[in-house]
N, C-alpha and C. Protein backbone atom coordinates (compact mmCIF):
# COMPACT_ATOMS: atom_id res chain seq x y z
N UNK A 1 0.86 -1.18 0.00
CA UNK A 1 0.00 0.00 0.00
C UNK A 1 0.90 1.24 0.00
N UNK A 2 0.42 2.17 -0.68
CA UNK A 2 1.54 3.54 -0.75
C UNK A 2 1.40 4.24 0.30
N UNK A 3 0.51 4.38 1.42
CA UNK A 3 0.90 5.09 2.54
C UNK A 3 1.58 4.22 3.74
N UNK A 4 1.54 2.42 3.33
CA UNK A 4 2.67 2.32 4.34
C UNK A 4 4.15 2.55 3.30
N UNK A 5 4.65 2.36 2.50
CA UNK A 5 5.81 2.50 2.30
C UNK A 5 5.91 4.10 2.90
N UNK A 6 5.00 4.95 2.41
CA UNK A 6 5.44 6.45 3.07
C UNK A 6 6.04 5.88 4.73
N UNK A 7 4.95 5.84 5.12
CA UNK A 7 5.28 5.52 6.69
C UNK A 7 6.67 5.08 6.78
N UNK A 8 6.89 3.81 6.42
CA UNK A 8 8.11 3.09 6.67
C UNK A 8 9.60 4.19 5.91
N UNK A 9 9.13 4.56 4.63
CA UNK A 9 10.06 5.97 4.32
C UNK A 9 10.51 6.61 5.88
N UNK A 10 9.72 7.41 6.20
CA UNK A 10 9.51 8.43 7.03
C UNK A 10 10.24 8.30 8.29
N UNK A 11 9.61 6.64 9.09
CA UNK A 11 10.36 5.74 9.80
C UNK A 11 11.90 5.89 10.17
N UNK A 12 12.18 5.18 9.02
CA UNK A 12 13.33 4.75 9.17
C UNK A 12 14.84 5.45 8.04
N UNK A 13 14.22 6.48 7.50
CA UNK A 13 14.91 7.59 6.70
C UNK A 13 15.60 6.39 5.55
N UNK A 14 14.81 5.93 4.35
CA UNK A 14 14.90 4.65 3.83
C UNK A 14 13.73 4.52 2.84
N UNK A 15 14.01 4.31 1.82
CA UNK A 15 12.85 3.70 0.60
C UNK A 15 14.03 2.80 0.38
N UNK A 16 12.77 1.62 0.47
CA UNK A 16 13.59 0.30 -0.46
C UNK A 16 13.11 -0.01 -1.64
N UNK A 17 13.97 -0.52 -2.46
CA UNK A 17 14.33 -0.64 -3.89
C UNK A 17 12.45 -0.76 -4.76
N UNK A 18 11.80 -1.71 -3.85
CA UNK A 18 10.94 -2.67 -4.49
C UNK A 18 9.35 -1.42 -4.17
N UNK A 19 9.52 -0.26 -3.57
CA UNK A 19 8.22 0.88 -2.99
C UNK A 19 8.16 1.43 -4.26
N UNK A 20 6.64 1.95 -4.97
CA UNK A 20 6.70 2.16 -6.02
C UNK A 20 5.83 3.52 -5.43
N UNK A 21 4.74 3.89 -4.69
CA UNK A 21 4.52 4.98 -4.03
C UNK A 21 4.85 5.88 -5.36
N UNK A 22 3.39 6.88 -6.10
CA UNK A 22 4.14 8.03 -6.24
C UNK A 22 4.74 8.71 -6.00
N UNK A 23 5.36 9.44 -6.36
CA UNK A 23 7.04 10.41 -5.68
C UNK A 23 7.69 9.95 -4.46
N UNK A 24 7.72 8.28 -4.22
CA UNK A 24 8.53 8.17 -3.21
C UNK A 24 10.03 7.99 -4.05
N UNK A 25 10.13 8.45 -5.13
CA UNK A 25 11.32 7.98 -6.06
C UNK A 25 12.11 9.20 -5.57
N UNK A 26 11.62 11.15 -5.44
CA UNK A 26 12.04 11.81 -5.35
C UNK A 26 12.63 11.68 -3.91
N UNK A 27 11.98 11.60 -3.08
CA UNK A 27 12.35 11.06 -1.63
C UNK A 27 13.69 10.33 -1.33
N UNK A 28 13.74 9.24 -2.41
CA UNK A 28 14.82 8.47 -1.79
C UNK A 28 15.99 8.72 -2.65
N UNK A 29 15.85 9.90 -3.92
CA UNK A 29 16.98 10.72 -3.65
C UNK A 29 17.50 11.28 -2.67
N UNK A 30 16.64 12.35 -1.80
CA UNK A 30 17.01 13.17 -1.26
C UNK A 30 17.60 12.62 0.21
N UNK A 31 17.28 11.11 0.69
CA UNK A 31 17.35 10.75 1.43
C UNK A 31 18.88 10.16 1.45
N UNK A 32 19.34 9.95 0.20
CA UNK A 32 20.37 8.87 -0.50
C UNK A 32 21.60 10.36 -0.31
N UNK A 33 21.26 11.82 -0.53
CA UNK A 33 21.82 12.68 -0.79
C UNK A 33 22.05 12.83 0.41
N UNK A 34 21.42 12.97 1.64
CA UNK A 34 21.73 13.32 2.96
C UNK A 34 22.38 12.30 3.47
N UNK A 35 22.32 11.11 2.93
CA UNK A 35 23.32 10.34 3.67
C UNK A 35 24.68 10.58 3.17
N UNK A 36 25.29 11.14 2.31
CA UNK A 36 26.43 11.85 1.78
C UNK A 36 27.02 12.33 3.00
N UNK A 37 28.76 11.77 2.81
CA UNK A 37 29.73 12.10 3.70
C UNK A 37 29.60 13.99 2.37
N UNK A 38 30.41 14.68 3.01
CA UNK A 38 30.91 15.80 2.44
C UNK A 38 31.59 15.56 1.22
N UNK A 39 32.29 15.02 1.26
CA UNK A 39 33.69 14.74 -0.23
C UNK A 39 32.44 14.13 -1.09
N UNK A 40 31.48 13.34 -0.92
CA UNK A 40 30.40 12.74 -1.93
C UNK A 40 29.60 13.65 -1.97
N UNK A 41 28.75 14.86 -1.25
CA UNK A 41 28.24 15.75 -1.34
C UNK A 41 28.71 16.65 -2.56
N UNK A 42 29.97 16.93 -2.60
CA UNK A 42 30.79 17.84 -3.68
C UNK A 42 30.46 16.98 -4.27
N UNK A 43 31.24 15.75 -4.87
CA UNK A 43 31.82 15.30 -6.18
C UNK A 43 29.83 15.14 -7.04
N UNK A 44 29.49 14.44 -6.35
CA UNK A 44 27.84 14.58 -6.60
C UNK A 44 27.33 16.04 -7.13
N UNK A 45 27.46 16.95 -6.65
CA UNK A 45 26.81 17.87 -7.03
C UNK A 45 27.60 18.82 -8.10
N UNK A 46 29.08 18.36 -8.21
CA UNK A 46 29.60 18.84 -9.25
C UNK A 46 29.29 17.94 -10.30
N UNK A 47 29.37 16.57 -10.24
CA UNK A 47 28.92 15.62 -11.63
C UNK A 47 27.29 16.27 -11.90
N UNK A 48 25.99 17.02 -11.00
CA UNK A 48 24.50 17.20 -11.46
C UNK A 48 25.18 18.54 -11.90
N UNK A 49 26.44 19.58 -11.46
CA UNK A 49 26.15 21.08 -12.23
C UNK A 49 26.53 20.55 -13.93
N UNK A 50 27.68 19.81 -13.49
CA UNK A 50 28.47 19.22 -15.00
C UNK A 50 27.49 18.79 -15.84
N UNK A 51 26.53 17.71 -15.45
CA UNK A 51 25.30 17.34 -16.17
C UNK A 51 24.09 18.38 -16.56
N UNK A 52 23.99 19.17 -16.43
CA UNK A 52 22.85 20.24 -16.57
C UNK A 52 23.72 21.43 -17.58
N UNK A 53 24.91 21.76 -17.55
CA UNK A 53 25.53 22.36 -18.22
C UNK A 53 25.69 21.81 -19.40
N UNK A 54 26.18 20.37 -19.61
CA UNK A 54 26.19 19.50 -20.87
C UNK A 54 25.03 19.45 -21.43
N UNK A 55 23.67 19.46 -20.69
CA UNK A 55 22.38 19.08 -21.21
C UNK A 55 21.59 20.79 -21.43
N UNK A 56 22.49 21.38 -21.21
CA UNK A 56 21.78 23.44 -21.64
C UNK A 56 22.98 23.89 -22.63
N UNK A 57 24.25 23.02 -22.86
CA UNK A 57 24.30 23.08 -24.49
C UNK A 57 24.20 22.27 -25.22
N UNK A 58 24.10 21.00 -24.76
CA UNK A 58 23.13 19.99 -25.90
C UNK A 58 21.72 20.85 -26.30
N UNK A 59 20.97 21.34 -25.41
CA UNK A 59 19.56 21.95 -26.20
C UNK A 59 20.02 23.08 -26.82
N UNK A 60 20.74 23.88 -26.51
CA UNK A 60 21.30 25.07 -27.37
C UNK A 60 21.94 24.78 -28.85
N UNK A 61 22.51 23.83 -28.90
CA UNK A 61 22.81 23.57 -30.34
C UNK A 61 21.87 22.81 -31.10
N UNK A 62 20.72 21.92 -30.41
CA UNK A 62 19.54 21.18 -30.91
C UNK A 62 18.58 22.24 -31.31
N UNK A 63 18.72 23.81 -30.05
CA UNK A 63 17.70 24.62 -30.98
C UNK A 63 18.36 25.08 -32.40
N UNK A 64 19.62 25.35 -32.16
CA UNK A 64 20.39 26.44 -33.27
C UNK A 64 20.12 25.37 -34.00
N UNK A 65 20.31 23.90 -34.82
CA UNK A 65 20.33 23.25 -35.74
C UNK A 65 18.79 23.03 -36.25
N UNK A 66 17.96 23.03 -34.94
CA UNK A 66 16.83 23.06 -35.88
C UNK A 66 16.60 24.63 -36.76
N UNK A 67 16.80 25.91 -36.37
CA UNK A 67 16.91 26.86 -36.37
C UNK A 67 17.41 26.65 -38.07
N UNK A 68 18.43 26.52 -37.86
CA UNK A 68 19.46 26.15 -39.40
C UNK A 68 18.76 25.17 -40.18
N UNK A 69 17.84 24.00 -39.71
CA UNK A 69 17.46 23.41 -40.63
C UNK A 69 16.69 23.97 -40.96
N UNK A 70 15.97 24.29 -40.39
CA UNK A 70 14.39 25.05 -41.22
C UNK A 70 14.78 26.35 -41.95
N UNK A 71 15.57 27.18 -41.78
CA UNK A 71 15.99 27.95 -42.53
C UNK A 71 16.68 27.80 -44.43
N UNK A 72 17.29 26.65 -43.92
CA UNK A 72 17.91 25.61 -44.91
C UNK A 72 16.64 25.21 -45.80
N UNK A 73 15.36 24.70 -44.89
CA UNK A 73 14.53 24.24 -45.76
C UNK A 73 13.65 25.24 -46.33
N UNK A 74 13.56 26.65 -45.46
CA UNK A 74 13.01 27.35 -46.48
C UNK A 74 14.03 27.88 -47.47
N UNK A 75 14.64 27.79 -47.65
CA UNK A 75 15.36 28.44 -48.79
C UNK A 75 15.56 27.71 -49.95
N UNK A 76 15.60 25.93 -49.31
CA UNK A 76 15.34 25.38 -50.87
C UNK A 76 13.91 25.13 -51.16
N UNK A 77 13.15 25.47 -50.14
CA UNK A 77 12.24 25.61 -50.84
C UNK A 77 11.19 26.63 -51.85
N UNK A 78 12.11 27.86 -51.17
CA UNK A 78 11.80 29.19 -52.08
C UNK A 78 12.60 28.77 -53.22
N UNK A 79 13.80 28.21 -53.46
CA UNK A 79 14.32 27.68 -54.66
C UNK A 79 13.40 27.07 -55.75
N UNK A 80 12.84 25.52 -55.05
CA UNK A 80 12.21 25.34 -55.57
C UNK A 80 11.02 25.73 -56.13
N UNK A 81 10.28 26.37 -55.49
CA UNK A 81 9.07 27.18 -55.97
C UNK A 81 9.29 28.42 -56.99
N UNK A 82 10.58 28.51 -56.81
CA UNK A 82 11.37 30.16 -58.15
C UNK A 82 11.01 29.35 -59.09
N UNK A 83 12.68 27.85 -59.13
CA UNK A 83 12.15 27.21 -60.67
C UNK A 83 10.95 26.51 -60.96
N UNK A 84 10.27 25.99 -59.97
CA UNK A 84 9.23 25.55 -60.94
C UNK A 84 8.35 26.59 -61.37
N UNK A 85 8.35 28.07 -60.42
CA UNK A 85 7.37 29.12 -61.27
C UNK A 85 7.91 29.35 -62.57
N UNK A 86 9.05 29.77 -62.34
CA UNK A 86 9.77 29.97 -64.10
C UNK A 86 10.09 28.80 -65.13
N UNK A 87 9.50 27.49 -64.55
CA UNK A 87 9.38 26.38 -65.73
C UNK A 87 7.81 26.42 -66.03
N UNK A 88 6.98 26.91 -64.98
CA UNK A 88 5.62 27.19 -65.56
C UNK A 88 5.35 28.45 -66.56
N UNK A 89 6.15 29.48 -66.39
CA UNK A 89 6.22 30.47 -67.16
C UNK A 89 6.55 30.57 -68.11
N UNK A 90 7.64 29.62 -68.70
CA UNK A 90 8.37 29.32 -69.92
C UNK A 90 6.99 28.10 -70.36
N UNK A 91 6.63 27.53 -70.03
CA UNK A 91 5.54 26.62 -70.46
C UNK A 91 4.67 27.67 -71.01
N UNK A 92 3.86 28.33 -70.33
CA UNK A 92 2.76 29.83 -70.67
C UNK A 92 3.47 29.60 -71.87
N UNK A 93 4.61 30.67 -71.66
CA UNK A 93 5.18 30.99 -72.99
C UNK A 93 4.93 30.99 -74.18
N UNK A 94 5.93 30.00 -74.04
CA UNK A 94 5.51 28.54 -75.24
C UNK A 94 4.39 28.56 -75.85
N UNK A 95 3.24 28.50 -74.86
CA UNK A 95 2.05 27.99 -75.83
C UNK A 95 1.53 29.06 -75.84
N UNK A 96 1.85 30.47 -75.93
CA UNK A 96 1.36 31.48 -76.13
C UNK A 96 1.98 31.49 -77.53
N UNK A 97 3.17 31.60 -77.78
CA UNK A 97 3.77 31.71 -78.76
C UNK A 97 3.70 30.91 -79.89
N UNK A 98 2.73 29.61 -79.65
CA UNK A 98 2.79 28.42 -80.34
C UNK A 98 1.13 28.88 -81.21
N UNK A 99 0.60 29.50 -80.14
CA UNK A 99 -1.04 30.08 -80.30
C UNK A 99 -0.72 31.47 -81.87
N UNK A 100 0.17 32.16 -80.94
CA UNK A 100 0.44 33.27 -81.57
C UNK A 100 0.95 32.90 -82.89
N UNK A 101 1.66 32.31 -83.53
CA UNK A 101 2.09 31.71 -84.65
C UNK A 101 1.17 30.80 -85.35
N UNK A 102 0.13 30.14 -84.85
CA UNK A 102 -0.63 29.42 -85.50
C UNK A 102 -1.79 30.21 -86.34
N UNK A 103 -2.16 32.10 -85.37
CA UNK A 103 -3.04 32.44 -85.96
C UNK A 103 -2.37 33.28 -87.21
N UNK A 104 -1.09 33.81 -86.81
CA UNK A 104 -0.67 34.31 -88.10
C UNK A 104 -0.49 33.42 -88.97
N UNK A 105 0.13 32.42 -89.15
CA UNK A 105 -0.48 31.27 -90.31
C UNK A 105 -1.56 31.36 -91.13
N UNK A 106 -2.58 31.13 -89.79
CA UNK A 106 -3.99 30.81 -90.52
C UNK A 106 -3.95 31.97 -91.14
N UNK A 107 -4.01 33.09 -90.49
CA UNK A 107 -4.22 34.65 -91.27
C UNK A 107 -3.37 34.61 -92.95
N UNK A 108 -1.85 34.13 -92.71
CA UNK A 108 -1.14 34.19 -94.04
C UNK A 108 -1.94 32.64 -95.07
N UNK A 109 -3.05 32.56 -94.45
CA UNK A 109 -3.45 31.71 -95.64
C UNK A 109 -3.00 30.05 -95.50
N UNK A 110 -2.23 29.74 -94.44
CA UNK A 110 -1.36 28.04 -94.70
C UNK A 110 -2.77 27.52 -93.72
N UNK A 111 -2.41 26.04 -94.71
CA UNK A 111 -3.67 24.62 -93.68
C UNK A 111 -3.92 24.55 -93.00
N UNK A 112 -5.13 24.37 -91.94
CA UNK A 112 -4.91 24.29 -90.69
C UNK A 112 -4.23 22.76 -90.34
N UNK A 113 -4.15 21.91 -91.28
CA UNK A 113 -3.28 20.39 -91.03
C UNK A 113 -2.19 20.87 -91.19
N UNK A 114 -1.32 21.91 -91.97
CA UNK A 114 -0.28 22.25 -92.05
C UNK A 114 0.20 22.75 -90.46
N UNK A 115 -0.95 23.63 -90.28
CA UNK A 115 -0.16 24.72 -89.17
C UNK A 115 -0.50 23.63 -87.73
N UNK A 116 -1.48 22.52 -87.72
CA UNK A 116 -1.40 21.71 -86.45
C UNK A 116 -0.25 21.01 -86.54
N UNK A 117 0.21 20.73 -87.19
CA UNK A 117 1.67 20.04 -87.52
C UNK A 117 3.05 21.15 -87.32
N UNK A 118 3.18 22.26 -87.59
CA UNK A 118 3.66 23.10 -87.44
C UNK A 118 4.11 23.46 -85.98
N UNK A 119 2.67 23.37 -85.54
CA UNK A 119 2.76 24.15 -84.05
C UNK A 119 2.55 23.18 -82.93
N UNK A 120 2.33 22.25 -83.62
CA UNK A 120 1.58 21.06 -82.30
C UNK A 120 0.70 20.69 -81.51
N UNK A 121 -0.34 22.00 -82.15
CA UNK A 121 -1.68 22.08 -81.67
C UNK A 121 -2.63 21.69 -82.51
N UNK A 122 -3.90 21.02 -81.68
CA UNK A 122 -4.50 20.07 -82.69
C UNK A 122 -5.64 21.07 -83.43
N UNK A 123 -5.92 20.21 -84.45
CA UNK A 123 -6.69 20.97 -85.89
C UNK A 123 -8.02 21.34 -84.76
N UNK A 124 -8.46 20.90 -83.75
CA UNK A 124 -9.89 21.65 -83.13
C UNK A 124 -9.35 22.60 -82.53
N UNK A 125 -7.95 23.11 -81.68
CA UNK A 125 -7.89 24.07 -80.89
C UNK A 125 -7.53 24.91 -81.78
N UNK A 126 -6.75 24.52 -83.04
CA UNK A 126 -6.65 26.30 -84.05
C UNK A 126 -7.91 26.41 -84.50
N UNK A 127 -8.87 25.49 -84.70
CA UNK A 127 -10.04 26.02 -85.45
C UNK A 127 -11.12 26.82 -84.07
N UNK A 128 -10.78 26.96 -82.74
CA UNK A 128 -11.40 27.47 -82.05
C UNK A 128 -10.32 28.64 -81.57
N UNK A 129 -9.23 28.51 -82.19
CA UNK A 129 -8.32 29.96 -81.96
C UNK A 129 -8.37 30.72 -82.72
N UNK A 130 -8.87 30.59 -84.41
CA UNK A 130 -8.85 31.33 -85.39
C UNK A 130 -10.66 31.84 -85.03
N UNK A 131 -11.59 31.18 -84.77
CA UNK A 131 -12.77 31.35 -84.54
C UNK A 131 -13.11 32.23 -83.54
N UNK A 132 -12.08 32.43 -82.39
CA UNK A 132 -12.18 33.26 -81.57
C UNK A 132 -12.85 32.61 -80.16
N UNK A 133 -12.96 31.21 -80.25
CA UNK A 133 -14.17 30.58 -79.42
C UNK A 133 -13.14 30.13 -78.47
């Protein structure tokens, strides 16, 4: 039962191994700590400053790298989004220019089987580009 292990804690200045008691875990640190001669008092509490210092620049460089990654990732990803806008733009282009040439054709009089072959656009989309439709 968790209020006798408290008890017996309390008792006999002692948690044994097998007491599962919420927070009797913190307890039998502190209990384990007071039983510390002096020379174990130091070396102990210089190995927890040493440990907390190692573990506040372990998170300091875990923030800075995420920091750097995501920065990293926006930038290739503004990359990516440049070229694929300007491979969509050169696409436009293209078939603006492919449009634009098919009607001067038609206008100079050539086939529309000629100029779908020409331009690569099929004989219904020049006949609805020259039509205006």
């Amino acid at each position: 039962d968790n209020l006798d292990e408290w008890v017996y804690a309390f008792k006999n200045n002692e948690v044994l191994d097998e007491f599962t008691a919420p927070g009797i875990g913190a307890l039998k640190e502190k209990l384990d700590y007071l039983k510390m001669d002096e020379e174990e008092k130091r070396r102990f509490d210089k190995h927890v400053d040493r440990t907390r210092s190692n573990q506040g620049t372990a998170d300091y460089f875990r923030e800075k790298g995420l920091e750097e990654g995501m920065r990293i990732g926006q930038e290739k990803g503004l990359e990516k989004g440049r070229e694929e806008g300007l491979e969509k733009g050169r696409e436009e282009g293209r078939a603006e220019e492919r449009k634009h040439l098919a009607r001067s054709l038609y206008e100079n009089g050539v086939a529309i089987d000629l100029i779908a072959t020409s331009t690569g656009l099929s004989e219904e989309a020049i006949g609805k580009l020259v039509n205006g439709t």
